[in-house]
C-alpha atoms as a PDB file:
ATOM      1  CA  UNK A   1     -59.527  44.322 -44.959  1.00  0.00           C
ATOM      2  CA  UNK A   2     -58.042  41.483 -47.222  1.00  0.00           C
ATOM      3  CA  UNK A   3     -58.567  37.317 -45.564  1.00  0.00           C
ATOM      4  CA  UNK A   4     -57.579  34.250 -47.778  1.00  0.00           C
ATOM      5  CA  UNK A   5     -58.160  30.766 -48.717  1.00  0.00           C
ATOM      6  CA  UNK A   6     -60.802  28.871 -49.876  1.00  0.00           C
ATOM      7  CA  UNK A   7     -62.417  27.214 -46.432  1.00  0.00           C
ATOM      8  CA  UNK A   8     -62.283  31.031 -45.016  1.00  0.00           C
ATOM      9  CA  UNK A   9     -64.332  32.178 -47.664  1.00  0.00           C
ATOM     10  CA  UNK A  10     -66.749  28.927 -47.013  1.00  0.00           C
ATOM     11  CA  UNK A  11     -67.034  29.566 -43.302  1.00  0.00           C
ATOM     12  CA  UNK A  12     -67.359  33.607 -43.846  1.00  0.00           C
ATOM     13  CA  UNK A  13     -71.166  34.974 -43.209  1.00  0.00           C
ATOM     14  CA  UNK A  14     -71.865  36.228 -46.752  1.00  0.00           C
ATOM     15  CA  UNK A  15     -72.465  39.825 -45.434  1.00  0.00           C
ATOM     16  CA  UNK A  16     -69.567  40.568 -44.205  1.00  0.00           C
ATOM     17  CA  UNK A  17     -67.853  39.995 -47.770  1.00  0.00           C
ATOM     18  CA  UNK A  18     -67.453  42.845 -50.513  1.00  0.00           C
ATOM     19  CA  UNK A  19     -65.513  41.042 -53.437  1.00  0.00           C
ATOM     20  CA  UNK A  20     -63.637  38.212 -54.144  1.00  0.00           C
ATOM     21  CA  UNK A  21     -60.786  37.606 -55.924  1.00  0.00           C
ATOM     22  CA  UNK A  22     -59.747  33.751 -57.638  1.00  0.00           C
ATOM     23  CA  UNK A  23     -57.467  32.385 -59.968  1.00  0.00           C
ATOM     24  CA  UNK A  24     -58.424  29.034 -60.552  1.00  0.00           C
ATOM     25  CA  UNK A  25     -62.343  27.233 -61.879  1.00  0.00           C
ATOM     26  CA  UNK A  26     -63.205  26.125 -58.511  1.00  0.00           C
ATOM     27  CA  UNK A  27     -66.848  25.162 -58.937  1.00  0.00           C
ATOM     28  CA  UNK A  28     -67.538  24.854 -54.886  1.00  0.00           C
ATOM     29  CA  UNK A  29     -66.088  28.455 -54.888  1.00  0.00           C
ATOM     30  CA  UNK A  30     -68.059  29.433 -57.773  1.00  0.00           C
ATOM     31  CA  UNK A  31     -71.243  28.223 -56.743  1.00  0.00           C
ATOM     32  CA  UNK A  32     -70.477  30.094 -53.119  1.00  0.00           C
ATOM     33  CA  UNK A  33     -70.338  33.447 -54.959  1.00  0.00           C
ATOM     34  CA  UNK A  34     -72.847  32.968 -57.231  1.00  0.00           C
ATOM     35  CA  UNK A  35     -75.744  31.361 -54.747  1.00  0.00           C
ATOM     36  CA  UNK A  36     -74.685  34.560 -52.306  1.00  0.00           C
ATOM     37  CA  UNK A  37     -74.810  37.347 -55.105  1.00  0.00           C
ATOM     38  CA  UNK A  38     -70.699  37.601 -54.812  1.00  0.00           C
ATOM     39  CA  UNK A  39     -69.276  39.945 -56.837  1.00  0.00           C
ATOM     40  CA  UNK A  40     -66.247  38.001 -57.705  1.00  0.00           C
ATOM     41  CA  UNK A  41     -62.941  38.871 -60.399  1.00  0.00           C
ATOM     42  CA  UNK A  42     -61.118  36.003 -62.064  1.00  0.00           C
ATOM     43  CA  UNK A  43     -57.235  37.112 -62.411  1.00  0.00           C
ATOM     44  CA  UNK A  44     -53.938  35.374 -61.817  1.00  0.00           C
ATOM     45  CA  UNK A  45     -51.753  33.551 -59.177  1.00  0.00           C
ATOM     46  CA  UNK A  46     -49.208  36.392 -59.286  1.00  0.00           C
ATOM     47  CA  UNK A  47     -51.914  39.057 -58.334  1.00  0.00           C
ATOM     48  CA  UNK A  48     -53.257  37.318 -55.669  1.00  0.00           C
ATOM     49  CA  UNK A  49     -49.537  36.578 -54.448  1.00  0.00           C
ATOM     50  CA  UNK A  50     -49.445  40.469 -54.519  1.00  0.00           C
ATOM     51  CA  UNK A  51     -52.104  40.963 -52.711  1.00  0.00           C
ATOM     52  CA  UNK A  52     -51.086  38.226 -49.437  1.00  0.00           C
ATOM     53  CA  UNK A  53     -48.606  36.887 -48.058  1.00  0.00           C
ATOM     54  CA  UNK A  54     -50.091  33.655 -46.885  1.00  0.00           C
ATOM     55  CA  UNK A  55     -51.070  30.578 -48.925  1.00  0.00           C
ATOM     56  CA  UNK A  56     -54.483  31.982 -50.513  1.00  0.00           C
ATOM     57  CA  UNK A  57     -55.156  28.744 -51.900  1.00  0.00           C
ATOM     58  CA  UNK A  58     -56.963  30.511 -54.971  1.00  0.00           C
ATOM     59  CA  UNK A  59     -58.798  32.869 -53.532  1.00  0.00           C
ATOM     60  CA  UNK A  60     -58.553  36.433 -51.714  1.00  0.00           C
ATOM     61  CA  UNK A  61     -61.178  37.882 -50.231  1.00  0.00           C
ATOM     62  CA  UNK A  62     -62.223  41.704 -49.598  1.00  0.00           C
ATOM     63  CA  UNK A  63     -63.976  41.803 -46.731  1.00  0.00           C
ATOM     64  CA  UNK A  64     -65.757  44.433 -44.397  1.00  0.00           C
ATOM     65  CA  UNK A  65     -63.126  45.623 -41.655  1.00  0.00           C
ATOM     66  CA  UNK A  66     -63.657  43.429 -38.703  1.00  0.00           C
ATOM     67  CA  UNK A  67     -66.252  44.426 -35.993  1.00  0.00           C
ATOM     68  CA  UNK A  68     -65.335  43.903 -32.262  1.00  0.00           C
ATOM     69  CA  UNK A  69     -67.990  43.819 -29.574  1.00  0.00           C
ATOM     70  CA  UNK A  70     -68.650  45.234 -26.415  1.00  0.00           C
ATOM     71  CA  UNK A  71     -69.060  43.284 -22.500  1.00  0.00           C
ATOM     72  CA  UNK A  72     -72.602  43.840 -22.714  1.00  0.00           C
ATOM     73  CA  UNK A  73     -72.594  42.104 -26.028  1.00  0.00           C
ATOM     74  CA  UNK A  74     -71.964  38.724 -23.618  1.00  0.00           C
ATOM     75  CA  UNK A  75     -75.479  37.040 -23.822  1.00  0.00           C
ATOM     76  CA  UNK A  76     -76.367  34.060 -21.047  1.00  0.00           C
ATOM     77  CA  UNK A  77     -73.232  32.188 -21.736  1.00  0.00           C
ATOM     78  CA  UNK A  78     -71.834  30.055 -19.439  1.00  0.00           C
ATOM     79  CA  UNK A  79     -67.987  29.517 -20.572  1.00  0.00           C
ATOM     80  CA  UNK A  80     -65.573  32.660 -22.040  1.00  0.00           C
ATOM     81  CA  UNK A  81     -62.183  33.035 -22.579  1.00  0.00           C
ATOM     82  CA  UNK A  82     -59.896  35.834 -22.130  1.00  0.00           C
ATOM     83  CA  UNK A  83     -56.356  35.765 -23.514  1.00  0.00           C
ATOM     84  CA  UNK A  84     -54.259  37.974 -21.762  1.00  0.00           C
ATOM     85  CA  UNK A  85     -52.034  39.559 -24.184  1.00  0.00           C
ATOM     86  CA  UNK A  86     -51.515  37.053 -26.282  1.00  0.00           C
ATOM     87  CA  UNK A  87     -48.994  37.936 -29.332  1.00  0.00           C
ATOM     88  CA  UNK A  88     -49.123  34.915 -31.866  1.00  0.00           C
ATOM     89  CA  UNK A  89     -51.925  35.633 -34.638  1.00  0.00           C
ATOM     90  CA  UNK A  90     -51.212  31.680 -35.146  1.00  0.00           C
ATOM     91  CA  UNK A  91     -51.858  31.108 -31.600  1.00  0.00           C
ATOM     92  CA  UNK A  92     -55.281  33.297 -31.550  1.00  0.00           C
ATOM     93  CA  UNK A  93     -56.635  32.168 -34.383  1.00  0.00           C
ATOM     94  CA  UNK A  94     -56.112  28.851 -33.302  1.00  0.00           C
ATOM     95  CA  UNK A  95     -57.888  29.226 -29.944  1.00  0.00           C
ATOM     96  CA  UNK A  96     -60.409  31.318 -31.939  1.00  0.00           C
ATOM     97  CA  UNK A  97     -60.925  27.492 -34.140  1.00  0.00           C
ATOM     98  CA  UNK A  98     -61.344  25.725 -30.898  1.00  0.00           C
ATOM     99  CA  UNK A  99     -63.332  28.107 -29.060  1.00  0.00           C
ATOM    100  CA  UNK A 100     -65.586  27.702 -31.865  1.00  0.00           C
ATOM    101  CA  UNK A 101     -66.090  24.065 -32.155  1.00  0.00           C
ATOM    102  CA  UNK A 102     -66.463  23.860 -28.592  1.00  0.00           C
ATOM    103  CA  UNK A 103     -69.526  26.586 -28.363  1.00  0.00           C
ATOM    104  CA  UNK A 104     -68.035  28.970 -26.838  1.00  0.00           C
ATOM    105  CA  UNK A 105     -69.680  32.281 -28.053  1.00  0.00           C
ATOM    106  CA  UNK A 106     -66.949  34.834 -26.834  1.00  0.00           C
ATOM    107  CA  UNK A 107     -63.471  35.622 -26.207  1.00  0.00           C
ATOM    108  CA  UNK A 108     -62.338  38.527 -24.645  1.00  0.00           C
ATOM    109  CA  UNK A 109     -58.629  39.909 -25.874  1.00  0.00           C
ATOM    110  CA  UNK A 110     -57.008  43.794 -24.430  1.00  0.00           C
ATOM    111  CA  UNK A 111     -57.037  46.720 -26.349  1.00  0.00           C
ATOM    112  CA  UNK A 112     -52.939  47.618 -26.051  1.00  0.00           C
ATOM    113  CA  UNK A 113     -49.702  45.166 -26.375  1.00  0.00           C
ATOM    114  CA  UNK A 114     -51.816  42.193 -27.985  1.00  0.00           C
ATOM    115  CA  UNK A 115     -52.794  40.128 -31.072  1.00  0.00           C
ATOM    116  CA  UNK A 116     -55.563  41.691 -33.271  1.00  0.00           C
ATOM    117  CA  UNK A 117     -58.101  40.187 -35.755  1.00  0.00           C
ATOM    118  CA  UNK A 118     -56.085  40.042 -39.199  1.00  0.00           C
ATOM    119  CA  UNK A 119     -55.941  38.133 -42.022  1.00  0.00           C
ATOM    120  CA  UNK A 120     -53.881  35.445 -40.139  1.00  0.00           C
ATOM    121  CA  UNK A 121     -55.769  35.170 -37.569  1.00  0.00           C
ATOM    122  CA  UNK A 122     -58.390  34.611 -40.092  1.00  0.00           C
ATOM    123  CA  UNK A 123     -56.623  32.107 -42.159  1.00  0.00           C
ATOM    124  CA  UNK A 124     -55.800  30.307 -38.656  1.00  0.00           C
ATOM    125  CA  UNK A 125     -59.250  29.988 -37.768  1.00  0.00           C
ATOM    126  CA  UNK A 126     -60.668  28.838 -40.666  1.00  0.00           C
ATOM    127  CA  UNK A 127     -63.290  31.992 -41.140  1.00  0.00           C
ATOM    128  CA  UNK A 128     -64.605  30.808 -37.388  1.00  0.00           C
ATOM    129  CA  UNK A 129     -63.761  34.854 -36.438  1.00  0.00           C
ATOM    130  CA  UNK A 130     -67.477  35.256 -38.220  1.00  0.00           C
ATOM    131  CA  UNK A 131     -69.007  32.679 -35.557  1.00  0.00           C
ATOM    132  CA  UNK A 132     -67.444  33.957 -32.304  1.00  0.00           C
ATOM    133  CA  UNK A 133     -67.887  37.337 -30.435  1.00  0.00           C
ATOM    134  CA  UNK A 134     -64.295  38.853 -30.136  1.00  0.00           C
ATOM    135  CA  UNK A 135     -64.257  41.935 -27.379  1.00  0.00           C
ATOM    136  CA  UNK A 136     -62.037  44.412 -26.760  1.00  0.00           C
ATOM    137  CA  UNK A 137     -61.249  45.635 -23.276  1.00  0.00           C
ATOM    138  CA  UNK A 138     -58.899  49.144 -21.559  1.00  0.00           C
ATOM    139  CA  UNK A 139     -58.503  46.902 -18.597  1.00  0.00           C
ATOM    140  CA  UNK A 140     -58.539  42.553 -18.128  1.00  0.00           C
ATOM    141  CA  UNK A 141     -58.384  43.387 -14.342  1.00  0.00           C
ATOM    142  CA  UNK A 142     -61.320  45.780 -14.266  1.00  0.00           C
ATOM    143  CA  UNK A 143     -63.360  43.042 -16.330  1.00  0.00           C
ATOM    144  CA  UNK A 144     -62.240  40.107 -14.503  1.00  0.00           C
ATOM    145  CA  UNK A 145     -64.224  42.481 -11.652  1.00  0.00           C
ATOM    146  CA  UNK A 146     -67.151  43.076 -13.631  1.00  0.00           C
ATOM    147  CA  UNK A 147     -67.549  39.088 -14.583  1.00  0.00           C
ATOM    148  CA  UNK A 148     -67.157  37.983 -11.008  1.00  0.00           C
ATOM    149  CA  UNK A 149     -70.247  39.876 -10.350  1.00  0.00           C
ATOM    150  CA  UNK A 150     -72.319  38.834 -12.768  1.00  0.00           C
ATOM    151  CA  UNK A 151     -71.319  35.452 -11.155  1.00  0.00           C
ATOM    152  CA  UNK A 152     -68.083  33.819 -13.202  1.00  0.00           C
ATOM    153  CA  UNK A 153     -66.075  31.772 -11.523  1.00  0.00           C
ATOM    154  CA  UNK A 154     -62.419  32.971 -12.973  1.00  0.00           C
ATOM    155  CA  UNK A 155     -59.704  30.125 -13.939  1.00  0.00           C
ATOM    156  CA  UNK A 156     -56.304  31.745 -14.695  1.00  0.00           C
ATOM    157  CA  UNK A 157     -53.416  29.001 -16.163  1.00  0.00           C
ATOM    158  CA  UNK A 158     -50.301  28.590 -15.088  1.00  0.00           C
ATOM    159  CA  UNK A 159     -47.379  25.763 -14.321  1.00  0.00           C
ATOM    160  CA  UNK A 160     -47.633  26.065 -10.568  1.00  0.00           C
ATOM    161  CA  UNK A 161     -51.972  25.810 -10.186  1.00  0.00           C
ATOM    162  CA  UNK A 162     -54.063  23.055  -8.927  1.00  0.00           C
ATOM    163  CA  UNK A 163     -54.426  19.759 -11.485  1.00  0.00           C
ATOM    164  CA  UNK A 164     -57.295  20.349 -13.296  1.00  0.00           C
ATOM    165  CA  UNK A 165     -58.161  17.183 -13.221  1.00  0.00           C
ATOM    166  CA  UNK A 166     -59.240  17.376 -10.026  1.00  0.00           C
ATOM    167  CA  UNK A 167     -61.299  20.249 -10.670  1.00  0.00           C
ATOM    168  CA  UNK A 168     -65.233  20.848 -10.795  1.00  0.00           C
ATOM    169  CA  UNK A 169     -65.678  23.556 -13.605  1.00  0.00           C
ATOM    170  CA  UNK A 170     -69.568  23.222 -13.542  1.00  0.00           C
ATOM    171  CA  UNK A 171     -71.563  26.805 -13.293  1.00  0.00           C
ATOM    172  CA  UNK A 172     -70.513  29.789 -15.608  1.00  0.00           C
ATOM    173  CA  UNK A 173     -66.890  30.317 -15.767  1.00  0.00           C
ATOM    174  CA  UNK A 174     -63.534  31.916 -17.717  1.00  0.00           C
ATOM    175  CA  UNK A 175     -60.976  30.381 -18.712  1.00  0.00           C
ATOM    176  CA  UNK A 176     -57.164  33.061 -18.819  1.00  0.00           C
ATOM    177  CA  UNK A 177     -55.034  31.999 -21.243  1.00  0.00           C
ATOM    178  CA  UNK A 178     -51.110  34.332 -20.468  1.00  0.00           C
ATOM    179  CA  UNK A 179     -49.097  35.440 -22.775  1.00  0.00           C
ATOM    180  CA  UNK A 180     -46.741  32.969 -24.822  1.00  0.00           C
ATOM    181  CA  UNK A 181     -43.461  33.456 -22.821  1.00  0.00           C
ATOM    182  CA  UNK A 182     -44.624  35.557 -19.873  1.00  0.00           C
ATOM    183  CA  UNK A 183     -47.983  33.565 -19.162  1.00  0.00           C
ATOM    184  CA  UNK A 184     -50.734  35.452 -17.067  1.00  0.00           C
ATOM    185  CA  UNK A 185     -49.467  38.656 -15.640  1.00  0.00           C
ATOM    186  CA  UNK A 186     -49.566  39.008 -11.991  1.00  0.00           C
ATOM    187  CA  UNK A 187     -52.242  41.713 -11.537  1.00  0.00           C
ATOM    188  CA  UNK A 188     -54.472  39.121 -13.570  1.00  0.00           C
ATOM    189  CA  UNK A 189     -53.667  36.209 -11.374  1.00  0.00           C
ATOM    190  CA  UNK A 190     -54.105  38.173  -8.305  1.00  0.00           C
ATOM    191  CA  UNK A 191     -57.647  39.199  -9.479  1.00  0.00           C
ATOM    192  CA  UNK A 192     -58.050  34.993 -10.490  1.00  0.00           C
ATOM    193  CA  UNK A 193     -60.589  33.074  -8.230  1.00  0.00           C
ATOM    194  CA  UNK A 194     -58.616  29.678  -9.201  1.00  0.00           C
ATOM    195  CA  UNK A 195     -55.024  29.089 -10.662  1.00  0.00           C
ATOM    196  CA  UNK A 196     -55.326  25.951 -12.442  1.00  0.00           C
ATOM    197  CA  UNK A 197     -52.790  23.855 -14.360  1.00  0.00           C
ATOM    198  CA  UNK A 198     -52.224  20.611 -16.991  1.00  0.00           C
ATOM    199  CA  UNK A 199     -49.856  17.937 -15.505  1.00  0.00           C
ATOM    200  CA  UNK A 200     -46.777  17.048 -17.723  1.00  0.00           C
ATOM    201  CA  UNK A 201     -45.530  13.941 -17.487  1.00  0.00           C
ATOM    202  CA  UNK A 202     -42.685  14.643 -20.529  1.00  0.00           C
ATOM    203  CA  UNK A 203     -38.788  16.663 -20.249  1.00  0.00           C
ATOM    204  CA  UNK A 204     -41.607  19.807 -21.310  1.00  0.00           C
ATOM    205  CA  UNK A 205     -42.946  21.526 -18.397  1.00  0.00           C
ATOM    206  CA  UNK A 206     -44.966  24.115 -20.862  1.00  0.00           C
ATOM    207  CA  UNK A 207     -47.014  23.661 -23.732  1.00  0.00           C
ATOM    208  CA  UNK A 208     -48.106  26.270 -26.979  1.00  0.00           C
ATOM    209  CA  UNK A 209     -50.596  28.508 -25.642  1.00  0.00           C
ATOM    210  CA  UNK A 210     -53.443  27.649 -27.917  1.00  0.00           C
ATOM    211  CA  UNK A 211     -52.810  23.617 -27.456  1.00  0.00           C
ATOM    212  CA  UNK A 212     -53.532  24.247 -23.734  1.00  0.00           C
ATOM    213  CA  UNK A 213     -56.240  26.620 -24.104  1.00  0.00           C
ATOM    214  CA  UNK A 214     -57.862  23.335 -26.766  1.00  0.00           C
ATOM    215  CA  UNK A 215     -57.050  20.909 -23.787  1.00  0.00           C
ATOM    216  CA  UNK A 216     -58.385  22.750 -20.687  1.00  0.00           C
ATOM    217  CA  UNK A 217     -61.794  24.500 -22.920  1.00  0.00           C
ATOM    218  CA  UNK A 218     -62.721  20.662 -23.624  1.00  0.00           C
ATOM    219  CA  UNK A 219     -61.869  19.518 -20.145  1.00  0.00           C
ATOM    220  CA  UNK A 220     -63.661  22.302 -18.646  1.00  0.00           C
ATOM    221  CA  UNK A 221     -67.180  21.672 -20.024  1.00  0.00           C
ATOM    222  CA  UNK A 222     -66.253  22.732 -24.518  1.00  0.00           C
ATOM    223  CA  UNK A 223     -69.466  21.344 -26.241  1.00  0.00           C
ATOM    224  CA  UNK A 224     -71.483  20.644 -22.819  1.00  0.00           C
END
């Protein structure tokens, strides 16, 4: 599995990194490699354009394919996030970025019809994917079930929920973010123990999914 760009490759856990690939004397990079025991190739700007499509910046990296986790890899946490079938790599590795800053250890993403770990989501994220626990599940409904028993109070998102500013979010708790154009889906919501929302004030009555998934994981207790 290929990722790129030079604050990936600084963020990246060492271990998870087979060979690296850089055009340019970047003595941060080079010291990464060589303090790490990075077996690293020097070639040129048109390989490495070859190789990616995004802006590498520099620098491509081969990497170990990514490794998801399981539900009984979630470890006394008290805030995850499940995106239900999101579609936008941009989006998810933008939510994986916040998720990240914020502490939270875990996001939980479906198996069919969404978004997978790949080297934009990596890129997006800023080589965070190495920091946070991503899970794959057959069925959000059947885990949404399984949380709510091991005591999560479950926040779906949508236009039409309560103001979640005039929400307690203390205790352990999920936060849905829906699909870009569809939002949650309706078994999902049904299975939700709150529907919460972000007031607009603007013409917009919707915002990018992974701007309100950065507003409502600070609101609701990010870095607590």
């Amino acid at each position: 599995m290929l990722a790129y760009g030079k604050n990936v490759l600084l963020m990246m856990n060492p271990k998870e990194i087979k060979k690296v690939y850089i055009s340019k004397n970047d003595l941060e990079i080079k010291k990464f490699l060589k303090d790490n025991k990075i077996h690293f190739v020097v070639t040129s700007n048109e390989v490495l354009n070859k190789m990616v499509k995004g802006n590498h910046q520099g620098v491509v990296i081969e990497r170990e394919e990514f490794k998801y986790f399981e539900l009984k890899d979630i470890q006394d946490e008290e805030f995850l996030v499940i995106l239900d079938h999101l579609e936008d790599p941009h989006n998810f590795g933008a939510i994986i970025r916040t998720s990240e800053a914020a502490g939270i250890k875990t996001i939980i993403i479906p198996k069919d019809r969404s978004v997978s770990v790949n080297d934009t989501v990596i890129k997006t994220s800023v080589g965070t994917t190495s920091n946070v626990k991503i899970i794959k599940v057959t069925n959000i409904a059947e885990t949404i079930k399984k949380l709510q028993k091991e005591g999560y109070f479950i926040y779906g998102t949508s236009m039409n929920g309560k103001d979640c500013k005039n929400m307690d979010f203390s205790g352990k708790k999920v936060l849905i973010i829906g699909n870009e154009g569809k939002g949650i889906s309706k078994i999902v919501e049904e299975k939700c123990d709150e529907i919460i929302s972000i007031p607009m004030k603007g013409e917009v009555n919707s915002l990018n999914a992974s701007v309100a998934a950065g507003i409502l994981i600070f609101k609701m207790g990010g870095l607590s």
